[in-house]
Every structure is written in structure tokens, then in C-alpha cells.
Protein backbone atom coordinates (compact mmCIF):
# COMPACT_ATOMS: atom_id res chain seq x y z
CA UNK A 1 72.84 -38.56 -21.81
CA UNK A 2 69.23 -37.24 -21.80
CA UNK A 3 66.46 -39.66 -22.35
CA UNK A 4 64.85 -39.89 -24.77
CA UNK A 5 61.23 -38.65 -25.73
CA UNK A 6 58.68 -41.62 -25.62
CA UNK A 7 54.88 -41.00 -27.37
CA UNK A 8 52.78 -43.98 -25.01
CA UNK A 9 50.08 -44.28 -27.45
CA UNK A 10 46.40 -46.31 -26.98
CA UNK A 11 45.85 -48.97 -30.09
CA UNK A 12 41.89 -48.96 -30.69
CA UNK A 13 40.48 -45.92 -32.20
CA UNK A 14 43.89 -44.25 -31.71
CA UNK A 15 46.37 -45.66 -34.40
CA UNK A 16 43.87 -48.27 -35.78
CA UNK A 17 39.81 -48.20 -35.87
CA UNK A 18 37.91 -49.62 -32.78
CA UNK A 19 36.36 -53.31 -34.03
CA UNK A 20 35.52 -54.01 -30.60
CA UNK A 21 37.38 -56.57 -28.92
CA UNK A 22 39.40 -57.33 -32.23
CA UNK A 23 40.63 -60.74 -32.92
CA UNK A 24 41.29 -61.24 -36.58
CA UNK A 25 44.77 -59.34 -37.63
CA UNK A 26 42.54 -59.06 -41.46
CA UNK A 27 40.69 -56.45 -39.37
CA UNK A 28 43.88 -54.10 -38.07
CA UNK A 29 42.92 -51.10 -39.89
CA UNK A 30 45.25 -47.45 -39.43
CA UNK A 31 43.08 -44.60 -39.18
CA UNK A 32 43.51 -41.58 -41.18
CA UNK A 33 46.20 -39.30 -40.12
CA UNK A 34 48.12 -42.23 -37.94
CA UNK A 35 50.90 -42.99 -40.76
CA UNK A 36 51.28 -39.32 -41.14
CA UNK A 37 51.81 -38.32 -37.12
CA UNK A 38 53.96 -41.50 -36.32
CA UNK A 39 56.01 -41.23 -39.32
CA UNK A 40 56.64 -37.38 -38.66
CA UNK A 41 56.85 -38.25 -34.72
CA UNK A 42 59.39 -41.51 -35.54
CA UNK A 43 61.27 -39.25 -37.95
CA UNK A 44 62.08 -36.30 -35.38
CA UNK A 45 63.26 -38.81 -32.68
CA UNK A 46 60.54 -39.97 -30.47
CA UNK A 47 60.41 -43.49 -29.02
CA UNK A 48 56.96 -44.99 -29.98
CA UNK A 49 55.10 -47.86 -27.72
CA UNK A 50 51.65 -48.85 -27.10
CA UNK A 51 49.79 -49.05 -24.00
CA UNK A 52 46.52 -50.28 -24.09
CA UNK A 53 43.99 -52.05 -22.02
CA UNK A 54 42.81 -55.86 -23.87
CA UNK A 55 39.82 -57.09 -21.54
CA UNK A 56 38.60 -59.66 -24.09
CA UNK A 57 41.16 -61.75 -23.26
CA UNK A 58 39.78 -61.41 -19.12
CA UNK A 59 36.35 -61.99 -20.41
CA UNK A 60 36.99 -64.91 -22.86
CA UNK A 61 35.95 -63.35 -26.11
CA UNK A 62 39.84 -64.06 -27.41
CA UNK A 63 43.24 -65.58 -26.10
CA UNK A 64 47.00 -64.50 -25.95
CA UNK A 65 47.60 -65.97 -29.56
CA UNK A 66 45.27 -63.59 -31.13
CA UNK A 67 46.03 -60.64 -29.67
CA UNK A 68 49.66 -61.15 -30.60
CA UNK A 69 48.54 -61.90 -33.94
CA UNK A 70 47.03 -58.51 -34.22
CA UNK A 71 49.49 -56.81 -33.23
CA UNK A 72 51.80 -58.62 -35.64
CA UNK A 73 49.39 -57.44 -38.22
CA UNK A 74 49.93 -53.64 -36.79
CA UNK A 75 53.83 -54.18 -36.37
CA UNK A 76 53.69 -55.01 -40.52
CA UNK A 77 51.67 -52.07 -41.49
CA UNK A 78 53.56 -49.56 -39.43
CA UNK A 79 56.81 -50.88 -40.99
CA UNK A 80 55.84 -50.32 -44.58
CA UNK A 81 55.37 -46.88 -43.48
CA UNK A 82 59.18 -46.98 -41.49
CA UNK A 83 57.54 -46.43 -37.97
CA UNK A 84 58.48 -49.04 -35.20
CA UNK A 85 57.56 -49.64 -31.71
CA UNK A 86 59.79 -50.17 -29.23
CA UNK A 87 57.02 -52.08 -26.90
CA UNK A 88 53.48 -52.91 -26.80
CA UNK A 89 52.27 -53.36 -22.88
CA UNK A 90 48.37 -54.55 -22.40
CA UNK A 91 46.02 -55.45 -19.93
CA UNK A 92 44.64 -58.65 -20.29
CA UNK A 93 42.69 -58.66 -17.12
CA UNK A 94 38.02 -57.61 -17.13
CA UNK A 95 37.68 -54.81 -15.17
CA UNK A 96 36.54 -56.54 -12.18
CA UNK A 97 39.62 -58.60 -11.87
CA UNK A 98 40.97 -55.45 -9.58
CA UNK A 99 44.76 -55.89 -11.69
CA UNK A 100 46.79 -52.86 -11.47
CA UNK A 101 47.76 -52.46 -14.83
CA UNK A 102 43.92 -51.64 -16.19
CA UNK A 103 44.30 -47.78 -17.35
CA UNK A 104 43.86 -45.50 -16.03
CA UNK A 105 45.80 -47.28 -13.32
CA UNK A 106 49.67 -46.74 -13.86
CA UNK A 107 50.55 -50.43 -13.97
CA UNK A 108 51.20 -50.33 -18.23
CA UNK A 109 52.83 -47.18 -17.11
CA UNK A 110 55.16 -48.50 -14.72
CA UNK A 111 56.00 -51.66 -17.23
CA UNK A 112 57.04 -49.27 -19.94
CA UNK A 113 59.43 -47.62 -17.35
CA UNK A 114 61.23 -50.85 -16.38
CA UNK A 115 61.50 -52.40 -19.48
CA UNK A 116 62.33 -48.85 -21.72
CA UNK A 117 62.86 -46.37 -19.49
CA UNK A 118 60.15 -44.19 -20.04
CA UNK A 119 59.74 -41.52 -17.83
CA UNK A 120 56.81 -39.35 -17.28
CA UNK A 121 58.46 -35.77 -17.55
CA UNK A 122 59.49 -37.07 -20.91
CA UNK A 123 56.23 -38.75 -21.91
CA UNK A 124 52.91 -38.45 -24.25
CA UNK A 125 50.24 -40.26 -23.63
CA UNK A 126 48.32 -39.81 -26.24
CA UNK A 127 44.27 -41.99 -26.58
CA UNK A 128 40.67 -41.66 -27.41
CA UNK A 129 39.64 -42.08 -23.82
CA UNK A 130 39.03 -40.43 -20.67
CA UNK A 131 40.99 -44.06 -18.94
CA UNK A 132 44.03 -42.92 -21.58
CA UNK A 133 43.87 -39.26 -20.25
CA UNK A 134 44.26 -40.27 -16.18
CA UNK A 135 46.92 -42.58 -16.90
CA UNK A 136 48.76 -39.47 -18.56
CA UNK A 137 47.89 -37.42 -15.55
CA UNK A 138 48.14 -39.92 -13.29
CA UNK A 139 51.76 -40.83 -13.85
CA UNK A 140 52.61 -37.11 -14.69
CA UNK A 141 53.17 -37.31 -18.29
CA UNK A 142 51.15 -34.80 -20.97
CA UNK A 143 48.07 -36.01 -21.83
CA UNK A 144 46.33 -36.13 -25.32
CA UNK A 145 42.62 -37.25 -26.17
CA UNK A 146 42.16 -37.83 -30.01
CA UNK A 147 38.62 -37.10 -31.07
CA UNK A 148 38.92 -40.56 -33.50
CA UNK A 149 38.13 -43.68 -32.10
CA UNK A 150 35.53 -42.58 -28.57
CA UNK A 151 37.10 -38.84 -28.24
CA UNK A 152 34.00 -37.14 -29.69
CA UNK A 153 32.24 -39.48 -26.88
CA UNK A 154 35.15 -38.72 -24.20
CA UNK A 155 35.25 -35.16 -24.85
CA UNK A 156 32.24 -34.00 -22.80
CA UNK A 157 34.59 -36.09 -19.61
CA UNK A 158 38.07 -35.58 -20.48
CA UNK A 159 38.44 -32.78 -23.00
CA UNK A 160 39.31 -30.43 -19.54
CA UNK A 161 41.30 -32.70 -18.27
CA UNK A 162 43.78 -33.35 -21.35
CA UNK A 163 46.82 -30.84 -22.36
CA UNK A 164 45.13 -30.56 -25.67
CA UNK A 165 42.08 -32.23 -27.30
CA UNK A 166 43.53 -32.91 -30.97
CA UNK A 167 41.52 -34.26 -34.12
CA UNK A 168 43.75 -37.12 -35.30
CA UNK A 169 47.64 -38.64 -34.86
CA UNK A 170 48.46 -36.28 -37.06
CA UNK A 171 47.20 -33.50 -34.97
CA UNK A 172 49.01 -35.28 -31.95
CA UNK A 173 51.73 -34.76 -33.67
CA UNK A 174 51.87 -31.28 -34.58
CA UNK A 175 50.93 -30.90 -30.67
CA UNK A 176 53.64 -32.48 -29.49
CA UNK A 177 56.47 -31.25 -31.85
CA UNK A 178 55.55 -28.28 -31.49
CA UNK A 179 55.87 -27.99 -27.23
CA UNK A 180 57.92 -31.25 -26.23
CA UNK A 181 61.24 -31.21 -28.82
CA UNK A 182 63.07 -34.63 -28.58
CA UNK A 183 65.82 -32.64 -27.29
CA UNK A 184 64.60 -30.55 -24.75
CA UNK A 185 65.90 -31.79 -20.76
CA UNK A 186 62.14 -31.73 -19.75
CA UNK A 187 58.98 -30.90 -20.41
CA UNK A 188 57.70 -27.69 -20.75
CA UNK A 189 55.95 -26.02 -17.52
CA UNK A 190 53.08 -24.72 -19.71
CA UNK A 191 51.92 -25.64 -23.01
């Protein structure tokens, strides 16, 4: 059995707008174009998780509780629209805590892979930063930036770096149908 395609996706100004350091689930909003590209991506067979770094919960600014609570909130929106996630993996850790699992390090990687059996020749990681672009490359998986969220910002940095430089999920998604089909044995050598 080949396994399957997974689409490793950042949450904040990715799939829903950047509120910086977001507590309150009344402020989980989708961006424009995220329905659309997960629906389309969920629909064709790729496995959908989140991997995303959560440093106000290192610095303070919210606990454990309200994190989950947001992404609660997401999990409910996503489901009116019949898109699911198999996994959300975070960081909770400031960046000077030195953890392992801060992207780009491949620590939220490397959870996804024990507990769904990702693997990086049959991964996306698709994220508004240049820290969401080296995990992809740093793992091995294809790498998208989104220009929503900090990709306008990240561009300049990471544009060269990424497989492709889209303007939304729904331009993610076009991407990756188009040059990584759910049924293919691996990725493609060139895109």
C-alpha cells in the first residue's frame, strides 16, 4: 500500500488570519481562498495536519487551554466546509528555550511522522514564512510560501528557496494537484 499524500500546513496567516499570539477562538478567522484549496485538496485525497510554532504559550501571553480552544474553533469551521485534520502538532516553547520542535527545526516534523506517518517524499509543507519553508527543505518535503499572512514580508528571504511562491490556499492547491497526485509512488524530481 502506498502512503498516502499529507499537505503539513502552518495555522496563522496560512489557513486563518495572523491576530498575533491568538487566544480567543471568537477571533479564528479562514482567510480567503483556504475553504476553497483544503476542500479541493481533502476532496482529491490528501491527508491534512497542521504544524505550527505557538510561542505565547513559552512566553506567558496564553496557556494550553486556549490554544486548544482555538483550535477547536478552527476544527468547527473547517468541518462545515467537510475538511478535517488528521493532527495539529505545535511548539509551545519562546525561541530561546533551544526545544527542537521550533520550525524550522524538524521536531513538528518528526511528531507528524510517528504519530501519522508522514513522510517527506510524500509531503507539502505549505506557510507564510521563511521558518515554514526550511522545515519543508529541511526534512525533504516540497516547500510552499503563501504570500497571505507574512509571505509578501518573507518573499524577499524565502521566495528562492520555496518550490513555488503561491498567492493563497487556493493557489497551494492548484500547485500541488497539479505536480504531486495523491497517487503517484513519489514525488516528482522536478516541478
Amino acid at each position: 500500500m502506498t502512503a498516502p499524500w499529507y499537505v503539513l500546513l502552518d495555522r496563522d496567516g496560512t489557513i486563518i488570519e495572523d491576530r498575533h499570539y491568538l487566544a480567543d477562538p471568537d477571533g479564528v478567522t479562514l482567510l480567503p481562498g483556504a475553504v476553497a484549496g483544503l476542500g479541493r485538496l481533502a476532496q482529491a485525497g490528501y491527508r491534512l495536519a497542521i504544524v505550527t510554532n505557538q510561542s505565547g504559550i513559552g512566553r506567558g501571553l496564553f496557556d494550553l487551554d486556549a490554544m486548544h480552544r482555538v483550535h477547536e474553533r478552527l476544527a468547527v469551521l473547517l468541518a462545515r466546509h467537510d475538511i478535517h485534520l488528521d493532527g495539529i502538532f505545535f511548539c509551545p516553547h519562546a525561541p530561546e528555550e533551544g526545544c527542537d520542535c521550533r520550525k524550522p527545526l524538524p521536531g513538528l516534523f518528526g511528531q507528524a511522522a510517528r504519530s501519522l506517518g508522514v513522510r517527506p517524499e510524500r509531503a507539502c509543507i505549505v506557510g507564510d514564512k521563511e521558518a515554514d519553508v526550511d522545515l519543508g527543505r529541511n526534512v525533504g518535503a516540497r516547500t510552499l510560501l503563501v504570500r497571505t499572512g507574512h509571505g509578501r514580508d518573507a518573499e524577499a528571504r524565502a521566495g528562492n528557496k520555496a518550490d513555488a511562491v503561491v498567492d493563497d490556499l487556493a493557489a497551494a492547491a492548484d500547485w500541488i494537484l497539479a505536480r504531486c497526485p495523491p497517487d503517484a509512488a513519489a514525488l516528482p524530481e522536478s516541478a
